[in-house]
Protein backbone atom coordinates (compact mmCIF):
# COMPACT_ATOMS: atom_id res chain seq x y z
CA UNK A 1 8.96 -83.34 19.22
CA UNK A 2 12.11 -82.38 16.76
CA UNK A 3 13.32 -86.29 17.47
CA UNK A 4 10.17 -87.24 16.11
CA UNK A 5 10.18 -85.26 13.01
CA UNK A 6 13.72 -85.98 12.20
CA UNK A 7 12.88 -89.74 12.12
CA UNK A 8 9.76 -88.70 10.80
CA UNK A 9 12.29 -87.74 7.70
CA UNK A 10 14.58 -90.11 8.22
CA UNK A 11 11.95 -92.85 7.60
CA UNK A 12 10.84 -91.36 4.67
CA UNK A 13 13.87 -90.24 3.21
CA UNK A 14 15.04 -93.93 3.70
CA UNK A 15 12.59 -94.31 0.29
CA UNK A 16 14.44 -91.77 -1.50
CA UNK A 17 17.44 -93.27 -0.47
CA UNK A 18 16.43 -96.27 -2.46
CA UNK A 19 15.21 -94.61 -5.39
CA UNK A 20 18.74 -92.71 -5.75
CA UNK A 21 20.19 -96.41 -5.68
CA UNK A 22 17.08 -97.34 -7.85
CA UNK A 23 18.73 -94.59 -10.63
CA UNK A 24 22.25 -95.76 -9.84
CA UNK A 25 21.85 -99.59 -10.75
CA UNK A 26 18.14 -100.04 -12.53
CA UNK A 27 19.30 -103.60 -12.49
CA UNK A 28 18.87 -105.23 -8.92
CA UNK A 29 19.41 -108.92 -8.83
CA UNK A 30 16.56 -110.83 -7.53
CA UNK A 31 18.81 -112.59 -5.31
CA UNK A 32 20.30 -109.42 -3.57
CA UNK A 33 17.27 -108.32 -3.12
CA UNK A 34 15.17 -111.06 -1.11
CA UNK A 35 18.47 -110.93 1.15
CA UNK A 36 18.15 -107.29 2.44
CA UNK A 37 14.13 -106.98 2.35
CA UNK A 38 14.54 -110.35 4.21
CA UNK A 39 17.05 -108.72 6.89
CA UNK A 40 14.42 -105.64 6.86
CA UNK A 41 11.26 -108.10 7.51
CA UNK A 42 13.61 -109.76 10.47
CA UNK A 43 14.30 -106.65 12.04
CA UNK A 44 10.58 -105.02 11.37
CA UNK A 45 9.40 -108.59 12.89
CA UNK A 46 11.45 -107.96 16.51
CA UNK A 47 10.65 -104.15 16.08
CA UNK A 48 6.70 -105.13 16.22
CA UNK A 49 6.66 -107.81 18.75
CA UNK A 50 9.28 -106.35 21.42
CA UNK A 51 8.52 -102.42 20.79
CA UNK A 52 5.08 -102.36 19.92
CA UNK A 53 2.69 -105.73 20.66
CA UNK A 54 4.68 -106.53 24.15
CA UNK A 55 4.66 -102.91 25.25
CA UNK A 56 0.89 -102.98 24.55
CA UNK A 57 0.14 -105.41 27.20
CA UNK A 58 2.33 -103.57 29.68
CA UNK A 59 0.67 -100.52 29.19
CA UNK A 60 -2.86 -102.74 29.99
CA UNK A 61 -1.87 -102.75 33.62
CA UNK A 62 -3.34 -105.67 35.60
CA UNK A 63 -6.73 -105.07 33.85
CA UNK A 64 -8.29 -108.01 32.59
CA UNK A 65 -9.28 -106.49 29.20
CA UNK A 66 -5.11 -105.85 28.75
CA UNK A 67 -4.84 -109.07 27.00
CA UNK A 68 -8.23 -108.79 24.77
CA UNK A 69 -7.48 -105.30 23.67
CA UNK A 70 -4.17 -106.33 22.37
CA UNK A 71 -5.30 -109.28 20.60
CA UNK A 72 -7.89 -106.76 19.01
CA UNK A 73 -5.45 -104.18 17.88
CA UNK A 74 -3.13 -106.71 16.38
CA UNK A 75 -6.94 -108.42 14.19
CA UNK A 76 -7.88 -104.53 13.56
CA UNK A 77 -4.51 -103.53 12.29
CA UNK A 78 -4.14 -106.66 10.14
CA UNK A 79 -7.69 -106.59 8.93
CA UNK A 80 -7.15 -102.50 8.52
CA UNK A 81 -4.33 -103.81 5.49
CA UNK A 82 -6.44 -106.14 4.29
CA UNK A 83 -9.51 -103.85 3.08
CA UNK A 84 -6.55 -102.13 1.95
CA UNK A 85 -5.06 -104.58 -0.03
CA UNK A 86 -8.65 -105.13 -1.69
CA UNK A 87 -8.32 -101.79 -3.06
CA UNK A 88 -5.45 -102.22 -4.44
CA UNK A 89 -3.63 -104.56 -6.10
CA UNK A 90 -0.62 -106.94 -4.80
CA UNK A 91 2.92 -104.92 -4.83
CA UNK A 92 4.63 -107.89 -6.19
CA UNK A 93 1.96 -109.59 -8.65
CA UNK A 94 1.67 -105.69 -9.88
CA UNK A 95 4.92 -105.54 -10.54
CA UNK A 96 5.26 -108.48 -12.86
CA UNK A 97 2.13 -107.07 -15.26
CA UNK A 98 4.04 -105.26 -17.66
CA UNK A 99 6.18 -107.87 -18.31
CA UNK A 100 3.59 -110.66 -18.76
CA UNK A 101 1.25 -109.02 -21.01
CA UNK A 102 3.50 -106.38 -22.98
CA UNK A 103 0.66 -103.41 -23.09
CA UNK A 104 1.36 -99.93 -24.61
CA UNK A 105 3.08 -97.60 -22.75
CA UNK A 106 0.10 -95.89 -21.80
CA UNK A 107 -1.72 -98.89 -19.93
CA UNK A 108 1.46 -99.76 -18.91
CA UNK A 109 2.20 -96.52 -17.15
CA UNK A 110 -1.10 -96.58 -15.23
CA UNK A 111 -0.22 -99.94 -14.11
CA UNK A 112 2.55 -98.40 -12.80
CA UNK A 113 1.65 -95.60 -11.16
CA UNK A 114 -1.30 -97.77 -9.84
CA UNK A 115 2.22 -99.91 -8.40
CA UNK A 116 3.82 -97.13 -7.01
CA UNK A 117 0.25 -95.72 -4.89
CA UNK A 118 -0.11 -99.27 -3.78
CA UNK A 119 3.57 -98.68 -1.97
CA UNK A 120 2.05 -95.11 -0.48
CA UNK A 121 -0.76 -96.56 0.82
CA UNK A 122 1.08 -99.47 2.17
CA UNK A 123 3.74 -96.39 3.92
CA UNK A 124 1.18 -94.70 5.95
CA UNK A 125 0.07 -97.50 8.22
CA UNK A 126 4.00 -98.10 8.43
CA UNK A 127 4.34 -93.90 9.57
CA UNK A 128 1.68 -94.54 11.94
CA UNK A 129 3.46 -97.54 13.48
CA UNK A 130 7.26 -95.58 13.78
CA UNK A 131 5.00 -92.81 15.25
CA UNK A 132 3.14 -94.69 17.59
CA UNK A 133 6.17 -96.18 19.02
CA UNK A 134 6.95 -92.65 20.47
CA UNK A 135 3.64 -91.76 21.80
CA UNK A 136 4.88 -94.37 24.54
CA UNK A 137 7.76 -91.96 25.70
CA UNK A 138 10.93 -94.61 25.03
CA UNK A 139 12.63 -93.16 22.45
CA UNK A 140 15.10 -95.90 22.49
CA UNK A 141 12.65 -98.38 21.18
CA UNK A 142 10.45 -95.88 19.06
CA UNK A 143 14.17 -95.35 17.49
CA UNK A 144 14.38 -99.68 16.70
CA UNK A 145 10.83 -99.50 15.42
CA UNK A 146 11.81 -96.65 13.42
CA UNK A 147 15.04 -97.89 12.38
CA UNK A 148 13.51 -101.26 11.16
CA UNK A 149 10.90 -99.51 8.51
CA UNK A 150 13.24 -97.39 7.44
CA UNK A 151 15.46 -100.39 6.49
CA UNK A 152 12.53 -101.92 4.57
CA UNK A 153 11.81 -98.70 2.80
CA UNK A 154 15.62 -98.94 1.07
CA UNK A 155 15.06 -102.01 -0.97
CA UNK A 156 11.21 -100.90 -1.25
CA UNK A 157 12.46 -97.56 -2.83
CA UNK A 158 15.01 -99.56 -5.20
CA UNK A 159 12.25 -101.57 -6.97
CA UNK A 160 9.90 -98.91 -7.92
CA UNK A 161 12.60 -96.61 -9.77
CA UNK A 162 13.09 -99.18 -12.94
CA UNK A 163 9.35 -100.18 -13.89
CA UNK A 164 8.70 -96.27 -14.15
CA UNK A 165 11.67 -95.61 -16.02
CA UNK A 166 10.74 -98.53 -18.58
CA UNK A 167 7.28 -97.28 -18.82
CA UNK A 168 8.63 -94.02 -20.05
CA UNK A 169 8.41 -91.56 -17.27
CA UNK A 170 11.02 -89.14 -17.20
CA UNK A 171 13.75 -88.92 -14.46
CA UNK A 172 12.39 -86.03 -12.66
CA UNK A 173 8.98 -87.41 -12.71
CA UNK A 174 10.12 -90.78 -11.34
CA UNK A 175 11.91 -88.86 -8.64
CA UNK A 176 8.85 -87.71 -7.67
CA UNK A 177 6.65 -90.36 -7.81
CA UNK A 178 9.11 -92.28 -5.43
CA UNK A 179 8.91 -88.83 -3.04
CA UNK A 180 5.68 -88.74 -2.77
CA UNK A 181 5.05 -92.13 -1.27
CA UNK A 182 7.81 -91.29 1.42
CA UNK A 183 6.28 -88.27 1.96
CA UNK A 184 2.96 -90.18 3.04
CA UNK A 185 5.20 -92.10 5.45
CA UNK A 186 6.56 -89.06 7.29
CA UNK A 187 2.84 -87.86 7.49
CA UNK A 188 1.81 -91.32 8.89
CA UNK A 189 4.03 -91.23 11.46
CA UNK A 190 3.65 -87.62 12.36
CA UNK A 191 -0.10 -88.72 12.66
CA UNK A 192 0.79 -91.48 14.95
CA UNK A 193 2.48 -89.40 17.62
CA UNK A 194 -0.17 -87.28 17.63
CA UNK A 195 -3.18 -89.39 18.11
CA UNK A 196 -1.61 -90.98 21.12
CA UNK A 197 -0.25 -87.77 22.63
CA UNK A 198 -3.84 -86.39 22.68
CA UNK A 199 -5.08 -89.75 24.26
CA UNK A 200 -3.02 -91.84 26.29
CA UNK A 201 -5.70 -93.87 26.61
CA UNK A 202 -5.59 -95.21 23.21
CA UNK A 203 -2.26 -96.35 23.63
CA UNK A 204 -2.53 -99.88 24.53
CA UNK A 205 -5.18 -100.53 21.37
CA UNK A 206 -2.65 -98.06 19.06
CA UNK A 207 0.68 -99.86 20.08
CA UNK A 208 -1.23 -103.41 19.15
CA UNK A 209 -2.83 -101.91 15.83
CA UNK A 210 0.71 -100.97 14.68
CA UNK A 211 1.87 -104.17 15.30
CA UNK A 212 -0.43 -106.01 13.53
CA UNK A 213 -0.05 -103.53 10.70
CA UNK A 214 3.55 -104.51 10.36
CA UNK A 215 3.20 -108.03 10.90
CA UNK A 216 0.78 -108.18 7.95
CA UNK A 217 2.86 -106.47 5.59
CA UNK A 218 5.91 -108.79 6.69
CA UNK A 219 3.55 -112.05 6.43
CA UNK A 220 1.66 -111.11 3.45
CA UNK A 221 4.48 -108.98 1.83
CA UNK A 222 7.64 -109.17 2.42
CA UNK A 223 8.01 -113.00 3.12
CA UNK A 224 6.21 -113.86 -0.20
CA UNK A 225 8.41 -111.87 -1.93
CA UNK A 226 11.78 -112.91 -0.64
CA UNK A 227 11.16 -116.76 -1.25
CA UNK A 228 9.66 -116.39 -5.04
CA UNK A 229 12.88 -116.24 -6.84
CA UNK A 230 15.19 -118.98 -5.44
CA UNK A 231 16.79 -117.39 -2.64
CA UNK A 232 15.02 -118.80 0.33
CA UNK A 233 17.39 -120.62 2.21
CA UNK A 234 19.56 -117.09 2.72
CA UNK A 235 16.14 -115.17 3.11
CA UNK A 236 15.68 -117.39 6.01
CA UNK A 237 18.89 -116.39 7.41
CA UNK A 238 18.84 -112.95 6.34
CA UNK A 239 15.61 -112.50 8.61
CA UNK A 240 17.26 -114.60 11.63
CA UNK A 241 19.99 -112.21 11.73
CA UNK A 242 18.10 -109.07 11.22
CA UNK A 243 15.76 -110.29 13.95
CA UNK A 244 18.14 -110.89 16.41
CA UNK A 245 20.00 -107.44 15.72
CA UNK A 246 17.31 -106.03 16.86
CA UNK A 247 16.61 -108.59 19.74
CA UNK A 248 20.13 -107.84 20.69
CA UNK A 249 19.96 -103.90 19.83
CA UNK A 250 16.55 -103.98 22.43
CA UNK A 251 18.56 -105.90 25.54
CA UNK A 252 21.78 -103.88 25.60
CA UNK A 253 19.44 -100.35 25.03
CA UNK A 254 17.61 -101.67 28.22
């Protein structure tokens, strides 16, 4: 249990670690950018298939429903995200708002703050997934899943710090803001562990869910993002390499 809350913390402190670095540079070229989130989406893509989708049809035994209640957990998780994303609006068309239409700074700071709960909500299926991944009792590869969000919550953290800083939110308040939506990604994964410990059962459906839940956000998300501003050719790359870290990280932790 106190591995799971320290990377629990360690997830979501990996957002405050980006907002400090968020503070420290404000300006954070496009092109640097797409490179790490691309890395991140490379390593979250391995982290999803090899800890959480393949594991799912392991733990399905020779049952003939193994493969169907994968399949389903990867559609619910994905389809989970997308209700989501109809309640709120699209972290990187969001983010370009303020600068399109030039509104006060009070419609400009809700649109903001509207950004920054679109990243919470976006954490906690994330928390659930790093959580999940223990509830199967390998810590080495509940550690890769872990380690993989965690990577995409850096650059994640980075971006929010400078549109709430331009809307005219003070430090402190900005430091909070950011906090908060880590915060709902160490409760996520807290929440994770414990819905599987209390049914083992559930496993096979959870570890499929969280998959699909991550390889929504890197489809829909991340991907998107990382070839809109140039930069695809060493996005491409950037995920290769991240992907096969972890490919690599997974066969010599075997």
């Amino acid at each position: 249990m106190q591995i799971v809350l320290l990377t629990a913390l360690g997830v979501g402190g990996a957002t405050v670690i980006g907002a400090l670095g968020g503070f420290a540079f404000k300006k954070i070229s496009h092109s640097f950018s797409d490179i790490v989130l691309s890395f991140a989406a490379g390593v979250m893509l391995a982290a999803a298939v090899i800890g959480l989708i393949l594991p799912s049809l392991e733990y399905g035994g020779e049952s003939a429903l193994a493969l169907p209640i994968t399949v389903l957990g990867i559609f619910c998780g994905a389809l989970c995200l997308n209700f989501i994303d109809k309640l709120v609006p699209h972290l990187h068309r969001l983010a370009g708002v303020d600068q399109e239409t030039h509104p006060d700074k009070t419609e400009q700071l809700n649109k903001v703050l509207l950004f920054v709960m679109a990243i919470a909500i976006h954490n906690l299926p994330e928390g659930i997934a790093a959580g999940v991944g223990f509830g199967t009792g390998d810590t080495a590869e509940a550690l890769v899943i872990a380690a993989g969000i965690a990577l995409q919550n850096i650059p994640e953290g980075m971006v929010i710090i400078a549109p709430m800083l331009a809307a005219g939110m003070s430090h402190g308040r900005t430091f909070v803001a950011a906090l908060a939506t880590g915060v709902v990604e160490v409760l996520g994964t807290l929440l994770g562990f414990f819905a599987v410990s209390i049914s083992s059962a559930i496993l096979p459906f959870a570890l499929a869910f969280a998959g699909g839940t991550m390889l929504y956000v890197i489809s829909d998300e991340m991907i998107p993002e990382t070839h809109a501003h140039g930069s695809e050719r060493g996005a491409t790359y950037a995920l290769l390499v991240g992907f096969c870290l972890m490919l690599a990280m997974s066969f010599y932790l075997e």
